[in-house]
Protein backbone atom coordinates (compact mmCIF):
# COMPACT_ATOMS: atom_id res chain seq x y z
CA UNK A 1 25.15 -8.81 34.71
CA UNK A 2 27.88 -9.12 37.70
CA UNK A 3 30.41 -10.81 34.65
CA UNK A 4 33.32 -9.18 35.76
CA UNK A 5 32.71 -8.83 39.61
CA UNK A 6 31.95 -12.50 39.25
CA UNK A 7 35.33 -13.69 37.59
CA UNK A 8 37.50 -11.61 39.84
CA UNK A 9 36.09 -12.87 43.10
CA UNK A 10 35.80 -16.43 41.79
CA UNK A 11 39.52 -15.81 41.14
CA UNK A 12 40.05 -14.95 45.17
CA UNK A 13 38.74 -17.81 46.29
CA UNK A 14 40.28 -19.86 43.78
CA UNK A 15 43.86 -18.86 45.47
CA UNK A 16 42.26 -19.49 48.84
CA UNK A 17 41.58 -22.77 48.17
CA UNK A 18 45.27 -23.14 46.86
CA UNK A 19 46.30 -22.28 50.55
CA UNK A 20 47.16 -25.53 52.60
CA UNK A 21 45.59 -23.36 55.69
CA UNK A 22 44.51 -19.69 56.15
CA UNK A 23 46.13 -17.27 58.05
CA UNK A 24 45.40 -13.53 58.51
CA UNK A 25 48.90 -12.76 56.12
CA UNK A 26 46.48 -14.57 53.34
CA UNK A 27 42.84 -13.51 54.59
CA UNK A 28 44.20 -9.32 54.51
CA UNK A 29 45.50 -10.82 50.43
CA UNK A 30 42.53 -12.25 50.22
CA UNK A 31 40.68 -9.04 51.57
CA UNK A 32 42.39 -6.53 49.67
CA UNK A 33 41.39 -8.19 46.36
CA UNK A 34 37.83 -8.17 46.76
CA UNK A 35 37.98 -4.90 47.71
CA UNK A 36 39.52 -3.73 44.21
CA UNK A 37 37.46 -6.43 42.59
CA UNK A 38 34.00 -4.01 44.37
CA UNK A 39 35.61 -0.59 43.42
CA UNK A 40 36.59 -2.08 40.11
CA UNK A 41 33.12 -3.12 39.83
CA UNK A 42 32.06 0.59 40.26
CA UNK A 43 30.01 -0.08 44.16
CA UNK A 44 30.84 3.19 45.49
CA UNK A 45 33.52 3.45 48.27
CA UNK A 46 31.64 3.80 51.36
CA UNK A 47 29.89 1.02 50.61
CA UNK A 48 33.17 -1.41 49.87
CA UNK A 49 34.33 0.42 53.28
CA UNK A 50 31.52 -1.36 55.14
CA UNK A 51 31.33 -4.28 53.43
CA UNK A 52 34.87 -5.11 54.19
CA UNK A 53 34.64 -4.27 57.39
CA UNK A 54 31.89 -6.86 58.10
CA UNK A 55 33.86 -9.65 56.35
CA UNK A 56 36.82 -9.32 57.83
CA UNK A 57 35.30 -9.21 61.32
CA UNK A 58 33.71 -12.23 60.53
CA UNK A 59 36.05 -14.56 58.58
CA UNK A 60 39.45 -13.21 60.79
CA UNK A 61 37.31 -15.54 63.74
CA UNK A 62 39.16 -18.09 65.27
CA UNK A 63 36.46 -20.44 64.15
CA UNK A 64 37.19 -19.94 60.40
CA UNK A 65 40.66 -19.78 60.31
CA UNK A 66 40.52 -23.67 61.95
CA UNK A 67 37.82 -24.92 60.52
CA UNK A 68 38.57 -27.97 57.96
CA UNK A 69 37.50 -26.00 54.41
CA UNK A 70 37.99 -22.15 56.08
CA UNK A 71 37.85 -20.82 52.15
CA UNK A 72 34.23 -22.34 51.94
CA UNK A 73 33.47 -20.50 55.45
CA UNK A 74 34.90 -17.40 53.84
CA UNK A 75 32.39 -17.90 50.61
CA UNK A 76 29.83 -18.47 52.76
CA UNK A 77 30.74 -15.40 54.88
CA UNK A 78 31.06 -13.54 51.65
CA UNK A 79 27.45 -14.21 50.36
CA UNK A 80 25.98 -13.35 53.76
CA UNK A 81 27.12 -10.11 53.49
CA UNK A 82 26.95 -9.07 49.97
CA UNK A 83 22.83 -10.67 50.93
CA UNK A 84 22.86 -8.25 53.39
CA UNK A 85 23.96 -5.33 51.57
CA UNK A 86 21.84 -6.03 48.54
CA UNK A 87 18.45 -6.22 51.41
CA UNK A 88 18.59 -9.67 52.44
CA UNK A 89 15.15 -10.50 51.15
CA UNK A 90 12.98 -9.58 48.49
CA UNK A 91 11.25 -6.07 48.70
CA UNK A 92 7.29 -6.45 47.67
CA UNK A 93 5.20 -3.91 46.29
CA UNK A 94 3.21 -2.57 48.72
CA UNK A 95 -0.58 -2.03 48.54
CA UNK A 96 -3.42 0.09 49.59
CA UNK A 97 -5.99 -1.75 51.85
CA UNK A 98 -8.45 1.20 49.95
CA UNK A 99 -7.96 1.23 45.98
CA UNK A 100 -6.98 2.19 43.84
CA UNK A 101 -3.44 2.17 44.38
CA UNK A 102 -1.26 4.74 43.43
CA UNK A 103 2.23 4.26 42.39
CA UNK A 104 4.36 7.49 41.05
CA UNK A 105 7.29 6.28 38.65
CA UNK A 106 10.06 8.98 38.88
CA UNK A 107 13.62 9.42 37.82
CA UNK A 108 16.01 11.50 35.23
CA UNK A 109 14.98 11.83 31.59
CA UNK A 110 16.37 8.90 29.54
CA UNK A 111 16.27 6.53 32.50
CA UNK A 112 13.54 4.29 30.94
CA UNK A 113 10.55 5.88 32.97
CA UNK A 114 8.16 4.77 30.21
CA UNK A 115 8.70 1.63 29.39
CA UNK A 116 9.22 0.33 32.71
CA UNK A 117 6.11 1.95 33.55
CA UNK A 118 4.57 -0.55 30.74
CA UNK A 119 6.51 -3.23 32.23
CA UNK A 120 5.46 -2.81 35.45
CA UNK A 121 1.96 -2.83 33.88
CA UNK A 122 1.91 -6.23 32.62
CA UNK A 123 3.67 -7.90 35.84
CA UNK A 124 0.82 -6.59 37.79
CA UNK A 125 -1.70 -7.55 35.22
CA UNK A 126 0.17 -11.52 35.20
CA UNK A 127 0.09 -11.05 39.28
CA UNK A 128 -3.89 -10.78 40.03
CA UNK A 129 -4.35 -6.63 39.75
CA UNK A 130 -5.75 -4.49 37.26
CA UNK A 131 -3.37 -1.36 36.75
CA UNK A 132 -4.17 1.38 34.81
CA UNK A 133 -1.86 3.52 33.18
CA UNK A 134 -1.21 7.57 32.52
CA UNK A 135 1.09 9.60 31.51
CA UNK A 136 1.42 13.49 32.84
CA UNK A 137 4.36 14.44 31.19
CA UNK A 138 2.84 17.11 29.04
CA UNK A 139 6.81 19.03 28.49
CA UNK A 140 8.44 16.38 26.15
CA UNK A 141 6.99 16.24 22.78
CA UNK A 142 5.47 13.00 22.06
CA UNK A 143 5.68 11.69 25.99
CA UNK A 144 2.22 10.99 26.21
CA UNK A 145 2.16 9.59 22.77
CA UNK A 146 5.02 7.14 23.80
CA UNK A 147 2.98 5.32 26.97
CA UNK A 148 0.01 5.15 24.12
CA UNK A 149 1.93 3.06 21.94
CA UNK A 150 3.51 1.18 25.09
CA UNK A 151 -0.14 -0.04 26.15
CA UNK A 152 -1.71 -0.74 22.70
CA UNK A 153 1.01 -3.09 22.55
CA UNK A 154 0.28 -4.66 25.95
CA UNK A 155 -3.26 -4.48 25.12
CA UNK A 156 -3.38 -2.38 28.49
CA UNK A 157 -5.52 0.78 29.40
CA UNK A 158 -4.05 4.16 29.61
CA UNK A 159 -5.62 7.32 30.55
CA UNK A 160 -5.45 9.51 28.04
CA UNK A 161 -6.93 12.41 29.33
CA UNK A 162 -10.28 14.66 28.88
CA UNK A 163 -10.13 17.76 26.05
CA UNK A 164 -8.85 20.43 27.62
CA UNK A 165 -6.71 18.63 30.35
CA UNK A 166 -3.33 19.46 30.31
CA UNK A 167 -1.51 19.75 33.57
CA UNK A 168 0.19 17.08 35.48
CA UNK A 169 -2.40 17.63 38.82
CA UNK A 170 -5.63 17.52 36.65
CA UNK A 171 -4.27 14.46 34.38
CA UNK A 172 -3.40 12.44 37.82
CA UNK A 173 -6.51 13.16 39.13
CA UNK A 174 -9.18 12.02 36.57
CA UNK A 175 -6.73 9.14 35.93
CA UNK A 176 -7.14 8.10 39.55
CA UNK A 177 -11.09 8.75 39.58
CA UNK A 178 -11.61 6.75 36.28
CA UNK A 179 -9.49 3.62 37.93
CA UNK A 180 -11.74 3.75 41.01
CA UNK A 181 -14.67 4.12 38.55
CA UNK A 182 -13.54 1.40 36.00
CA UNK A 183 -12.29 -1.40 39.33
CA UNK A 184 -9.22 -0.89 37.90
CA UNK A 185 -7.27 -1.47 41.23
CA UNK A 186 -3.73 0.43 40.45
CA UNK A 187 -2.69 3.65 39.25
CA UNK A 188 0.38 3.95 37.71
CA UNK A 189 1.54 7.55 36.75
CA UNK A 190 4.59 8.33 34.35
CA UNK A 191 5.73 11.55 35.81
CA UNK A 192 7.95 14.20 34.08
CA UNK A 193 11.81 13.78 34.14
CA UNK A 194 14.93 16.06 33.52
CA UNK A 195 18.44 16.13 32.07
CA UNK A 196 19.08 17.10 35.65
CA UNK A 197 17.39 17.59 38.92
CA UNK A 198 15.84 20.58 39.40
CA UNK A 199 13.56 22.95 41.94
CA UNK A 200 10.86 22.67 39.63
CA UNK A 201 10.74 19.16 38.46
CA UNK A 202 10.68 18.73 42.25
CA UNK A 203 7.97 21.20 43.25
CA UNK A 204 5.74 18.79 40.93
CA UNK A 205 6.38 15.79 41.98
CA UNK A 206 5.83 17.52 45.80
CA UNK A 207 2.57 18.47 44.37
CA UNK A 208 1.38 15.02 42.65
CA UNK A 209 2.75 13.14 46.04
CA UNK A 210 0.42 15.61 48.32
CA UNK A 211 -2.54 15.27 45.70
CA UNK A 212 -2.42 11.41 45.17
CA UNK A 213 -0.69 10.23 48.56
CA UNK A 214 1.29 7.56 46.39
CA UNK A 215 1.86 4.29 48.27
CA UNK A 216 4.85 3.18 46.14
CA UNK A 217 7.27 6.12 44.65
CA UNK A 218 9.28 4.55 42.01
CA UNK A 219 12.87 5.59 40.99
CA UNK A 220 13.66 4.43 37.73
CA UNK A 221 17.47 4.72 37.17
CA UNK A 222 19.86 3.22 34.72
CA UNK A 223 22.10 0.62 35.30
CA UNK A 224 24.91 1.83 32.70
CA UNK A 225 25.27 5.12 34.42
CA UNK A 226 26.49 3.40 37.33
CA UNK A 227 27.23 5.78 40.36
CA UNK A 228 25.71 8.82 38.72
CA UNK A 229 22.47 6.77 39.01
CA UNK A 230 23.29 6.14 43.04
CA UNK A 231 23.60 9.68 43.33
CA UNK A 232 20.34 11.09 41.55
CA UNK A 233 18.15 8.56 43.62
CA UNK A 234 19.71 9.19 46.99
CA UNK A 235 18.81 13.49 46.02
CA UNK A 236 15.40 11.75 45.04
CA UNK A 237 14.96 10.31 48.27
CA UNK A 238 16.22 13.26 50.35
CA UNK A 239 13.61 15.90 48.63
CA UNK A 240 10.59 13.91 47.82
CA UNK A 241 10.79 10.52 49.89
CA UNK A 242 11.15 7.17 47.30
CA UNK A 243 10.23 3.80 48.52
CA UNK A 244 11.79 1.79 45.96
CA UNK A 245 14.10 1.24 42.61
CA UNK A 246 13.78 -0.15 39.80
CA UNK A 247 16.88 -0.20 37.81
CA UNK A 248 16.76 -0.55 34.31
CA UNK A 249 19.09 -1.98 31.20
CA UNK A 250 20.93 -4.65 34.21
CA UNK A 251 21.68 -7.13 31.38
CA UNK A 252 24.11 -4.53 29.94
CA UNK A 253 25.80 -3.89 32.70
CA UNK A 254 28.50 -5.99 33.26
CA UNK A 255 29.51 -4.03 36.87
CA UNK A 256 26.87 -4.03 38.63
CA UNK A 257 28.14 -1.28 40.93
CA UNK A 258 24.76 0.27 41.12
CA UNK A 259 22.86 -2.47 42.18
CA UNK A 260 25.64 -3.19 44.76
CA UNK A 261 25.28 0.48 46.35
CA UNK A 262 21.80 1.68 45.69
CA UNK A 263 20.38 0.03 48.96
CA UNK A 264 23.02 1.33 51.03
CA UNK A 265 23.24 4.98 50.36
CA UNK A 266 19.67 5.34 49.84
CA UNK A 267 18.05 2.97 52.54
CA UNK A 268 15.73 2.08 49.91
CA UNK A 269 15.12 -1.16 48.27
CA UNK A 270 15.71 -2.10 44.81
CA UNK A 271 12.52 -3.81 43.95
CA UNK A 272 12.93 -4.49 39.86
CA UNK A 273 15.52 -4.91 37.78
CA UNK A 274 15.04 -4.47 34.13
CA UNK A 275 16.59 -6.92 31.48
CA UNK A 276 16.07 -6.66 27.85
CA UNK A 277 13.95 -4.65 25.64
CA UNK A 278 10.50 -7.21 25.30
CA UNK A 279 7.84 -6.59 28.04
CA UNK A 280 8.41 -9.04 30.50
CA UNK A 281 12.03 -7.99 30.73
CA UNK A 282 11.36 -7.11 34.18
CA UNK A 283 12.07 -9.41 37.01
CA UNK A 284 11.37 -8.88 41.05
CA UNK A 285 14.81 -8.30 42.67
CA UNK A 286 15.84 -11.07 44.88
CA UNK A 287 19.02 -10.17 47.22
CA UNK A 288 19.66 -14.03 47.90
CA UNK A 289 19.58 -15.10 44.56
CA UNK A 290 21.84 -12.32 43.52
CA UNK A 291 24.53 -12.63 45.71
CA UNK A 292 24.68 -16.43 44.44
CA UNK A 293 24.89 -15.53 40.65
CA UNK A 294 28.15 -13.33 41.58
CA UNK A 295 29.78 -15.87 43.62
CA UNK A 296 29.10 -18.00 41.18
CA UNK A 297 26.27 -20.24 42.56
CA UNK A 298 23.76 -19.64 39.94
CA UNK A 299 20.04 -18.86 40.48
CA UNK A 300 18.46 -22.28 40.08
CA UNK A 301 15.40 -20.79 41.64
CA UNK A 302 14.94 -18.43 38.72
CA UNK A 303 15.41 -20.70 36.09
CA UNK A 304 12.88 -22.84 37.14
CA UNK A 305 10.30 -19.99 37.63
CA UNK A 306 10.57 -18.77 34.39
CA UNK A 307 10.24 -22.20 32.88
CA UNK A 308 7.19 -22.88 35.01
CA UNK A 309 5.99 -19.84 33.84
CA UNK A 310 7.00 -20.16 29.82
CA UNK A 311 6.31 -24.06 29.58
CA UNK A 312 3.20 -25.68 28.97
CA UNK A 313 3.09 -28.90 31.10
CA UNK A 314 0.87 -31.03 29.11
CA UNK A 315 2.91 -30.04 25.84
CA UNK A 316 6.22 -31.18 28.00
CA UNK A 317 4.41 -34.61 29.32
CA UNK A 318 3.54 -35.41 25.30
CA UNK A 319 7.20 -34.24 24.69
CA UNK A 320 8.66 -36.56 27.20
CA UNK A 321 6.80 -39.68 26.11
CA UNK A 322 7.93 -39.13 22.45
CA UNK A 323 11.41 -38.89 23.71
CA UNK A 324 11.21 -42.47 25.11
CA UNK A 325 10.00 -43.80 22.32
CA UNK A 326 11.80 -42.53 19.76
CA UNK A 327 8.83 -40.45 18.05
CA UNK A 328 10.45 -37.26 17.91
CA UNK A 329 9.36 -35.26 14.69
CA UNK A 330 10.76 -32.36 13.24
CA UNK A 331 7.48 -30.85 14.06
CA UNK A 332 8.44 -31.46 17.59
CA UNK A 333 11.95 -30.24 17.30
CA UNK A 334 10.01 -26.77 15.83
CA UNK A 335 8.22 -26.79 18.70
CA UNK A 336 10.84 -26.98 21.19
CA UNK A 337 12.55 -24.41 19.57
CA UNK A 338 9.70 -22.00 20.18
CA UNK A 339 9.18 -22.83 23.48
CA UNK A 340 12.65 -22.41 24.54
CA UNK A 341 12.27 -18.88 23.23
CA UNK A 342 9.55 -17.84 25.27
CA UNK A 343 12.09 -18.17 28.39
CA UNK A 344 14.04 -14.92 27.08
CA UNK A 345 17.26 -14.41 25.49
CA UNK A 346 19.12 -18.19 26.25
CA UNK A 347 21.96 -16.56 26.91
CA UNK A 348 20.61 -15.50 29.86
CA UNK A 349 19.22 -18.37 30.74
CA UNK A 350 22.33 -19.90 30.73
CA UNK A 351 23.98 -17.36 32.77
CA UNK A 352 21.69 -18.65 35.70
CA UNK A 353 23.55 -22.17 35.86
CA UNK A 354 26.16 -22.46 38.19
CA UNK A 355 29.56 -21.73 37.01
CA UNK A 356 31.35 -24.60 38.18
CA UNK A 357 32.34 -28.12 37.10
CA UNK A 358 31.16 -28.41 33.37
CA UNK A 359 28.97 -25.87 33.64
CA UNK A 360 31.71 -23.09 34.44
CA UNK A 361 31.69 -21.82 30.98
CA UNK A 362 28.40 -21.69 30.09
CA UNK A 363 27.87 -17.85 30.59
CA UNK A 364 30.03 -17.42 27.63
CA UNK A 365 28.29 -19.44 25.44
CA UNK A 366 26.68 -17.11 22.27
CA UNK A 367 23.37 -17.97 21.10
CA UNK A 368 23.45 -17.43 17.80
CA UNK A 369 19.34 -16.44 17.65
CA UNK A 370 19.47 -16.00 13.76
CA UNK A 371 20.04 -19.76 13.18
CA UNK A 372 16.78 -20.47 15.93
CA UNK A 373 15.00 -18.65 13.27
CA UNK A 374 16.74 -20.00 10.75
CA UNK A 375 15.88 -23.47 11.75
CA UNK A 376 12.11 -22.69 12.17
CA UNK A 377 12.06 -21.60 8.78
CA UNK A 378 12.87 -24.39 7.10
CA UNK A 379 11.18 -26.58 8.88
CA UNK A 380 7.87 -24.28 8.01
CA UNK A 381 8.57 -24.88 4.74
CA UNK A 382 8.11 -28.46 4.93
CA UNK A 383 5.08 -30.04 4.17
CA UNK A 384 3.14 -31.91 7.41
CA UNK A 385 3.97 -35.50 5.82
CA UNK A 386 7.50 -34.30 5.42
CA UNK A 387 7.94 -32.83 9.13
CA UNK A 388 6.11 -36.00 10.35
CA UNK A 389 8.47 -38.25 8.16
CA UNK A 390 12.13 -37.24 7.21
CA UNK A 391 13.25 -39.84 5.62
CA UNK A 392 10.98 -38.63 2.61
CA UNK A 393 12.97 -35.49 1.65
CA UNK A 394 14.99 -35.91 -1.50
CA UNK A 395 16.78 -33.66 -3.78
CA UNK A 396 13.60 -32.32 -4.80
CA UNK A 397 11.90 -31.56 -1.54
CA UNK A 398 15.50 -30.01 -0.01
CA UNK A 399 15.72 -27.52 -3.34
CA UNK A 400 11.67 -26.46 -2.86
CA UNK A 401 12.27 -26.16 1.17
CA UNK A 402 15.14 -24.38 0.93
CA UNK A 403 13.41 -21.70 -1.80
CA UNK A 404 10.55 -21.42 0.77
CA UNK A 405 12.81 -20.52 3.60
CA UNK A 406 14.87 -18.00 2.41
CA UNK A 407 17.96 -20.60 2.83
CA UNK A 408 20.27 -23.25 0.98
CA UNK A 409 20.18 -26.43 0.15
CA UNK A 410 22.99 -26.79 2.76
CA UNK A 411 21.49 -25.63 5.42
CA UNK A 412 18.52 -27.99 5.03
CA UNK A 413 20.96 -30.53 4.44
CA UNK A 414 22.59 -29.60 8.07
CA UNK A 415 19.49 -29.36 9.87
CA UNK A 416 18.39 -32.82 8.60
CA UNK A 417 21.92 -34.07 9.71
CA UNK A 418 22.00 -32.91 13.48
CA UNK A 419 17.89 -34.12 14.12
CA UNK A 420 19.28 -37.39 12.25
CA UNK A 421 21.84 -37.62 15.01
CA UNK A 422 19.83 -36.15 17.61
CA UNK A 423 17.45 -39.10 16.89
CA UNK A 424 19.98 -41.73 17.51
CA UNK A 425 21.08 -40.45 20.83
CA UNK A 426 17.44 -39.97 21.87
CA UNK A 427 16.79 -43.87 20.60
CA UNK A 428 20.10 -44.52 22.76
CA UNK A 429 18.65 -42.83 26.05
CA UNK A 430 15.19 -44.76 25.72
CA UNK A 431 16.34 -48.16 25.89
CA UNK A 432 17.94 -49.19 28.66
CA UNK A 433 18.83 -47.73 32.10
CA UNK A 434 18.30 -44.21 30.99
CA UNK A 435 14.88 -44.80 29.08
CA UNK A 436 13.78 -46.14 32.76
CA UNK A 437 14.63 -43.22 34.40
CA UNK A 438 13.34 -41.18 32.10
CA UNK A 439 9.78 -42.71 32.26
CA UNK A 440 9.82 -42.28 35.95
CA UNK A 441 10.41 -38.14 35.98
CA UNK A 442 7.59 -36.43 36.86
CA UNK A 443 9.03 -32.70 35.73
CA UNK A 444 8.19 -31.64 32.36
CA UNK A 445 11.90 -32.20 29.84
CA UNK A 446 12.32 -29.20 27.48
């Protein structure tokens, strides 16, 4: 998300740091291209107006124009307000002090309603609360259906709704009883959409949000519509009052100019931002941390979260001693593999390093996630005394492995290759100055 917005302004300050001092002839250059860079980026133009504004006041000080690096006080300057813009900090769901809570997802058909209502599901059922889902969409075939499938897969409950009901009111009602009934402590309700916003998509919403006094009201809008999803969730807001966004499909949007703008127009916080397909795609919206991913900065924060979250620290202790001392098994190379994978889609995780130094071209790094699978594969087709001891595997054992995989005798032959080598630089590392250091770390190595 953010590529392009990313590489232009990492581009502008490039050239600043190419001046030998700044002066406002190069701070209006400098100005003017991260203003194209923002419109470019599709952040609507009121917005780029402001933000503008608000830089230039600041970095055209006499403070930063003499100051010893003035393109690092302009970065700096940059990220404050592009924080600001984006909310500064990060919004929270809110919570009612009597439950069950009630939380109305709303937004345009297509948007992703569903299936961030199942995300949001889980995120609150990995964060302490016990959320029950339903779905009162009873106009597009096979709605209700769709949030079914959604929860048996999450292994969730949904309300599904007593014989007979079949309007939105009755649906939201018994849903909200049967939470208070079950301890289920949150309501989540899938509401209708529309191609297009109309009087009487609106009239029922009106009706739910009188009925079930929502303390959240959820817009779900896509990312890769861009303005068009700025615009339906600042007419949300005017007619039926939304406390929050959640903006779906942000991994393929390399803009970002909704994200950028949403907050501003509509006064309302963007509170998730959905990226990928699985269930857990969904991740809390952190201005901060944003604003330092499109400057460039990375989101160190995240990455470790996520691996705190994916790793299992006894599994990572083991892991590190067998590093030292040169016990590293294919079995343990397999296992690496898969816990790597329950991070998300590397590429992503890679996009959260900071792009500079070495490390400036890791976001275009492709992870080819076939050979991952690949590579498990043929080392599940190894016997135990064969993953425990390589140097076993002859002719033989390579043809019958590679048969059991699906794969060739070259690519077994590769795979042996690289661990071989990997093993030499690990035995490297462990003696010495490194295998100290190593020994000492306290943080799980993955």
């Amino acid at each position: 998300m953010f590529d392009n917005l990313s590489d232009k302004l990492q581009r502008v300050f490039k050239n600043l740091r190419g001046e030998g001092r700044l002066s406002a002839e190069n701070m209006e250059t400098a100005l003017r291209e991260i203003r194209v860079a923002l419109l470019e980026a599709d952040v609507n133009f009121r917005v780029v107006k402001q933000l503008i504004e608000a830089i230039k006041v600041k970095a055209m000080g006499e403070e930063v124009l003499a100051a010893l690096s003035p393109s690092q006080q302009v970065i700096k300057i940059v990220k404050e307000e592009l924080t600001k813009m984006l909310g500064s900090h990060e919004s929270k769901l809110r919570f009612s002090n009597d439950p069950p809570t009630v939380m109305l997802i709303v937004g345009l058909q297509g948007s992703g309603k569903t299936t961030s209502t199942g995300k949001l599901a889980r995120w609150l059922s990995k964060n302490g609360h016990s959320p029950l889902m339903v779905s009162v969409d009873v106009y597009r075939p096979a709605a209700r259906d769709q949030l079914r499938i959604v929860a048996r897969d999450l292994k969730l409950p949904v309300y599904e709704g007593a014989p007979g009901e079949t309007q939105p009111i009755d649906l939201a009602r018994s849903a909200r009883r049967e939470a208070a009934q079950s301890g289920r402590d949150v309501v989540l309700v899938d509401t209708a959409g529309r191609l297009h916003i109309d009087a009487a998509l609106m009239t029922e919403l009106g009706q739910l949000k009188e009925l079930l006094s929502p303390v959240e009201i959820l817009f779900v809008a896509d990312a890769m519509t861009g303005q068009d999803a700025v615009k339906s969730a600042e007419e949300f807001h005017k007619q039926l009052g939304i406390t929050g966004v959640i903006l779906t499909k942000m991994d393929g949007d390399a803009r970002g100019g909704a994200a950028l703008s949403i907050r501003s127009v509509t006064g309302q916080p963007l509170k998730f931002v959905g990226v990928g397909e699985k269930s857990d795609a969904l991740e809390p919206f952190y201005p901060e941390r944003v604003a330092s991913r499109i400057l460039g900065m990375g989101d160190i924060l995240s990455f470790i979260e996520k691996a705190e979250e994916a790793i299992d620290r006894k599994q990572a202790a083991e892991m590190q001693r067998k590093l030292i001392e040169n016990e590293f098994t294919l079995e343990d190379f397999r296992d690496q593999l898969k816990q790597l994978r329950k991070l998300g889609p590397l590429e992503s995780m890679l996009s959260m390093m900071p792009q500079v130094g070495i490390m400036k071209d890791l976001k275009n790094v492709k992870v080819d996630e076939k050979e991952i699978t690949r590579v498990v594969a043929i080392i599940d087709s190894m016997t135990p005394r064969e993953r425990d001891n390589h140097m076993i595997i002859n002719g033989a054992r390579r043809r019958r492995i590679a048969k059991g995989s699906g794969t060739s005798v070259q690519d077994v032959n590769q795979l042996l290759k690289q661990y071989t080598q990997a093993r030499k630089m690990m035995k490297t590392f462990s003696g010495g100055f490194m295998g100290k250091k190593l020994g000492k770390l306290k943080l799980p190595l993955f």
